[in-house]
N, C-alpha and C. Protein backbone atom coordinates (compact mmCIF):
# COMPACT_ATOMS: atom_id res chain seq x y z
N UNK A 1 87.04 91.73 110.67
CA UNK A 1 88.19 92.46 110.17
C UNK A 1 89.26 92.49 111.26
N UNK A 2 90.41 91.85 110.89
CA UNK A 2 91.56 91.90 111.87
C UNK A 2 92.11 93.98 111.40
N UNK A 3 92.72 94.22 112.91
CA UNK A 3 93.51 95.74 112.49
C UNK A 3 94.03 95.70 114.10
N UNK A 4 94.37 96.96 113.58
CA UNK A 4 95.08 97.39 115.25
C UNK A 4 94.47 98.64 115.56
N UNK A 5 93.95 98.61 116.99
CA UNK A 5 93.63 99.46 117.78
C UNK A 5 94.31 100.60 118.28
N UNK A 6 93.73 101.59 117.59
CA UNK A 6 94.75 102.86 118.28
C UNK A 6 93.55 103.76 119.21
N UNK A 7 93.78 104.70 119.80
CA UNK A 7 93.29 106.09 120.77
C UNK A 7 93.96 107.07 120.02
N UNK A 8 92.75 107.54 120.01
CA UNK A 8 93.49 109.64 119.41
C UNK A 8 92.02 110.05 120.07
N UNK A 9 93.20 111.42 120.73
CA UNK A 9 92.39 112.33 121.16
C UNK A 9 92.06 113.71 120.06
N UNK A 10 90.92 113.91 119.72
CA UNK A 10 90.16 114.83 119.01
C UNK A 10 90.31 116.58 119.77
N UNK A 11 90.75 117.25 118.63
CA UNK A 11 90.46 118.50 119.32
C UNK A 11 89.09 119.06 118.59
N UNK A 12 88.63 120.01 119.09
CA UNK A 12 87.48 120.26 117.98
C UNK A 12 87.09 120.51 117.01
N UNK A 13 88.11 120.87 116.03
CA UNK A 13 88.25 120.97 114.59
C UNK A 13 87.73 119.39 113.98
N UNK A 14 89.18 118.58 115.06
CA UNK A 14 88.48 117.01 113.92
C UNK A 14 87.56 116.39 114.58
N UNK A 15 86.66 117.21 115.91
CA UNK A 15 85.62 115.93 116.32
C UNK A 15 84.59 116.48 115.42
N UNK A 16 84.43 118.17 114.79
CA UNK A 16 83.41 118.36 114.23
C UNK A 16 83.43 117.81 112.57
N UNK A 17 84.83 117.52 112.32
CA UNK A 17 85.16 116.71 111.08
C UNK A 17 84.55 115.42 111.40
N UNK A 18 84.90 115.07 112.15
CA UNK A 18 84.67 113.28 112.22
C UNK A 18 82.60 113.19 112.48
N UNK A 19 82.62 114.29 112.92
CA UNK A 19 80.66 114.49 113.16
C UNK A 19 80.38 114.17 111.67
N UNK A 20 81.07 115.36 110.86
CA UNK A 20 80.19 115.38 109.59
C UNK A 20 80.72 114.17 108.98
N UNK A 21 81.83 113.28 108.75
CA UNK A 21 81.97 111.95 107.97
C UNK A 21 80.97 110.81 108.78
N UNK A 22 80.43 110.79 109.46
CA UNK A 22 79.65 110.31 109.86
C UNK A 22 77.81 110.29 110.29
N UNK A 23 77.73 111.74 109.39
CA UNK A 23 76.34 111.75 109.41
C UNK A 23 75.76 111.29 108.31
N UNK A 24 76.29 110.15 107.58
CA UNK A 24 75.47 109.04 106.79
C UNK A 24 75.64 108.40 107.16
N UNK A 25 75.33 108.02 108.52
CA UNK A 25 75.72 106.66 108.92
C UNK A 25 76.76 105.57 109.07
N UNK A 26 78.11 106.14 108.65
CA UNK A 26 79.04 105.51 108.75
C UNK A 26 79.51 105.03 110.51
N UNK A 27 80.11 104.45 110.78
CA UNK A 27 80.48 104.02 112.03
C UNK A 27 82.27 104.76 112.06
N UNK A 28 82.26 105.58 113.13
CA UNK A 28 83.38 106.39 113.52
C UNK A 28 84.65 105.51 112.76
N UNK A 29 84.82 104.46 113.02
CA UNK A 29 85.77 103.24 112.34
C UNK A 29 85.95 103.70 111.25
N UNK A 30 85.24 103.18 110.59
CA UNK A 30 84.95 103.09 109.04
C UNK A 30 85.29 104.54 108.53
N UNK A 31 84.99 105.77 109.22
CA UNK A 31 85.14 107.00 108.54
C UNK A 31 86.42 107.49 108.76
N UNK A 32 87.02 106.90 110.10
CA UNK A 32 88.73 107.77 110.06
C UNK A 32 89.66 106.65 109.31
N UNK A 33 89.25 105.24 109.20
CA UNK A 33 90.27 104.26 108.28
C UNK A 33 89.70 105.42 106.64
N UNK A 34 88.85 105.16 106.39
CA UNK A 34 89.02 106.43 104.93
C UNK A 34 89.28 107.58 104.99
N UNK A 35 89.28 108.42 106.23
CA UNK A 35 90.09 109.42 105.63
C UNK A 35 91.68 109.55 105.72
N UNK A 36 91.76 108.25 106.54
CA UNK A 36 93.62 107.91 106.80
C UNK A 36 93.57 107.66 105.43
N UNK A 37 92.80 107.43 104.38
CA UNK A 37 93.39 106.15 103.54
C UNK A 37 93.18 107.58 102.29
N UNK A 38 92.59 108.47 102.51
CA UNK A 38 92.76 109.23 101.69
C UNK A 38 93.34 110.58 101.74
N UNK A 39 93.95 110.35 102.93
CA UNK A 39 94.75 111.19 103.33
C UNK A 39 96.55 110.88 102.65
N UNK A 40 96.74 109.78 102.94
CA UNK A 40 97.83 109.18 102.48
C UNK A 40 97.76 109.60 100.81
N UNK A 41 96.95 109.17 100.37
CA UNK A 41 96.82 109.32 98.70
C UNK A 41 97.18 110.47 98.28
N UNK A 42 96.35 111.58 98.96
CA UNK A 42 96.26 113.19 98.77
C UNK A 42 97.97 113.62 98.76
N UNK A 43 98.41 113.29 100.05
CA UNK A 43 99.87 112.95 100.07
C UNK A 43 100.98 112.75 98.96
N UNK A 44 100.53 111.48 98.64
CA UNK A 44 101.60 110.78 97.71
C UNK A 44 101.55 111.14 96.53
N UNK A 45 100.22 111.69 96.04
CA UNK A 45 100.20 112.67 94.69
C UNK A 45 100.76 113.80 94.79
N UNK A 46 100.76 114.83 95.80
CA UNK A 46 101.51 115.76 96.18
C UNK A 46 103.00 115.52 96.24
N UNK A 47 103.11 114.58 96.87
CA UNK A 47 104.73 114.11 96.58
C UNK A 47 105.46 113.82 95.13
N UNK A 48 104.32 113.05 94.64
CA UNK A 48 104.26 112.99 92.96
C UNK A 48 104.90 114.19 92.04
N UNK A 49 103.53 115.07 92.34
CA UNK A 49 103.77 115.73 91.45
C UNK A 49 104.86 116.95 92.09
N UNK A 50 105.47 117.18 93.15
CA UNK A 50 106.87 117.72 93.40
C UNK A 50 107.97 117.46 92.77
N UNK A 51 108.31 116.21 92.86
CA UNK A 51 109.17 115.36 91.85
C UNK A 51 109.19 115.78 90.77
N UNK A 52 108.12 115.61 90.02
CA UNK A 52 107.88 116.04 88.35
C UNK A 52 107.88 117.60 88.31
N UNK A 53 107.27 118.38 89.08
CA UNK A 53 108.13 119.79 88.83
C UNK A 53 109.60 120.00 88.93
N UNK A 54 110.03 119.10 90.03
CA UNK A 54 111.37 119.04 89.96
C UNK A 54 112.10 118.81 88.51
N UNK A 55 111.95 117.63 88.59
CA UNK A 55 112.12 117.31 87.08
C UNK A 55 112.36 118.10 86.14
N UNK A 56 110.87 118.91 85.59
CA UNK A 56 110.53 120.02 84.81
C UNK A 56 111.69 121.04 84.79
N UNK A 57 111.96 121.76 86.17
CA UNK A 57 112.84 122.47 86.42
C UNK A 57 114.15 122.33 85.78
N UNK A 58 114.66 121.20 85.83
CA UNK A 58 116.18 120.85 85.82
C UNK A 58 116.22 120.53 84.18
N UNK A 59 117.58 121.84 83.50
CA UNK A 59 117.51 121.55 82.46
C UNK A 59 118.68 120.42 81.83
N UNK A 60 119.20 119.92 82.86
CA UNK A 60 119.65 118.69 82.00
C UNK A 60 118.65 117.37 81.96
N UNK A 61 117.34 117.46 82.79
CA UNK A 61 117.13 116.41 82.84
C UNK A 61 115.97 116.90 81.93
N UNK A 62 115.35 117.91 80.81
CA UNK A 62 114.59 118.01 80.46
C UNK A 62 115.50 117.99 78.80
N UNK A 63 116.59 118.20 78.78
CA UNK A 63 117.91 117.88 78.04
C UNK A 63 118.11 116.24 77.34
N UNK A 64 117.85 115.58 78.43
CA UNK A 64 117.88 114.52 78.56
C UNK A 64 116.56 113.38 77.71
N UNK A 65 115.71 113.78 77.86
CA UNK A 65 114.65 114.01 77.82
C UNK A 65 114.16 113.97 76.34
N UNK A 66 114.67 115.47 75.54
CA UNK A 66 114.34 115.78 74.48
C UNK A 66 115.11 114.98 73.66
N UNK A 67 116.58 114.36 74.15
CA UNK A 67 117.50 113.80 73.17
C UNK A 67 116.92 111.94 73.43
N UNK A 68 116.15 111.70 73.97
CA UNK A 68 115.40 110.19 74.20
C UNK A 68 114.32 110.50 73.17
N UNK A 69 113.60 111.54 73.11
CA UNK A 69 112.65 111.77 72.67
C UNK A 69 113.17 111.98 71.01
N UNK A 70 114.20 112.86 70.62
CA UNK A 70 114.62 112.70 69.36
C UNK A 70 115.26 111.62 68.56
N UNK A 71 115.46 110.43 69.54
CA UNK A 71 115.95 109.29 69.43
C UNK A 71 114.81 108.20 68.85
N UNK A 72 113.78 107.98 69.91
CA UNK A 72 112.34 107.85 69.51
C UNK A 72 112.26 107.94 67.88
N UNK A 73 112.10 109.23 67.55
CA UNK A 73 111.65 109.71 66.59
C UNK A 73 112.26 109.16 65.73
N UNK A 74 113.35 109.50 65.63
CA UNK A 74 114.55 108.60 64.17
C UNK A 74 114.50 107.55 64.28
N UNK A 75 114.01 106.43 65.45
CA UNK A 75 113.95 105.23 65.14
C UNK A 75 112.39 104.81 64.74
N UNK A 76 111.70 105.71 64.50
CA UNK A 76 110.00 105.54 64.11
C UNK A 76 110.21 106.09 62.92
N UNK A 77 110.77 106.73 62.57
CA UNK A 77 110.96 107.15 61.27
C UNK A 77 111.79 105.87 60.04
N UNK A 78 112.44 105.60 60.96
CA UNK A 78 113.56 104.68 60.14
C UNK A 78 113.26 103.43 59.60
N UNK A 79 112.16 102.99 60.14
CA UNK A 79 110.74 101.82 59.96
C UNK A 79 110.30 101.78 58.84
């Protein structure tokens, strides 16, 4: 596996984190590339779903929205 080599220093919160992702045997490697990798995810759904409350919030864009959606309709109807 090609990657790049980094150093991080552990305080004891994440060396006792990184203990327990690794008491099945995983190799220290292998357990902080997944929790980077699901860390990011956890992230970007959170970011996700900010947006879409945003969204929610704003009544022209929920305005917007209902008149696409009533548009929809009259053209499923009109079939």
């Amino acid at each position: 596996m090609s990657g790049r080599a980094i150093s991080v220093r552990l305080d004891r919160e994440a060396s006792q984190a990184l203990d327990q992702l690794t008491r099945d045997g995983r190799d220290r490697s292998e357990a902080i590339r997944e929790a980077l990798v699901e860390a990011a995810a956890r992230r970007q759904r959170s970011t996700i779903a900010a947006e879409a409350s945003e969204l929610a919030a704003d009544p022209e864009d929920r305005a917007e929205a209902a008149d696409v959606a009533a548009l929809m309709e009259s053209l499923r109807a009109a079939r």
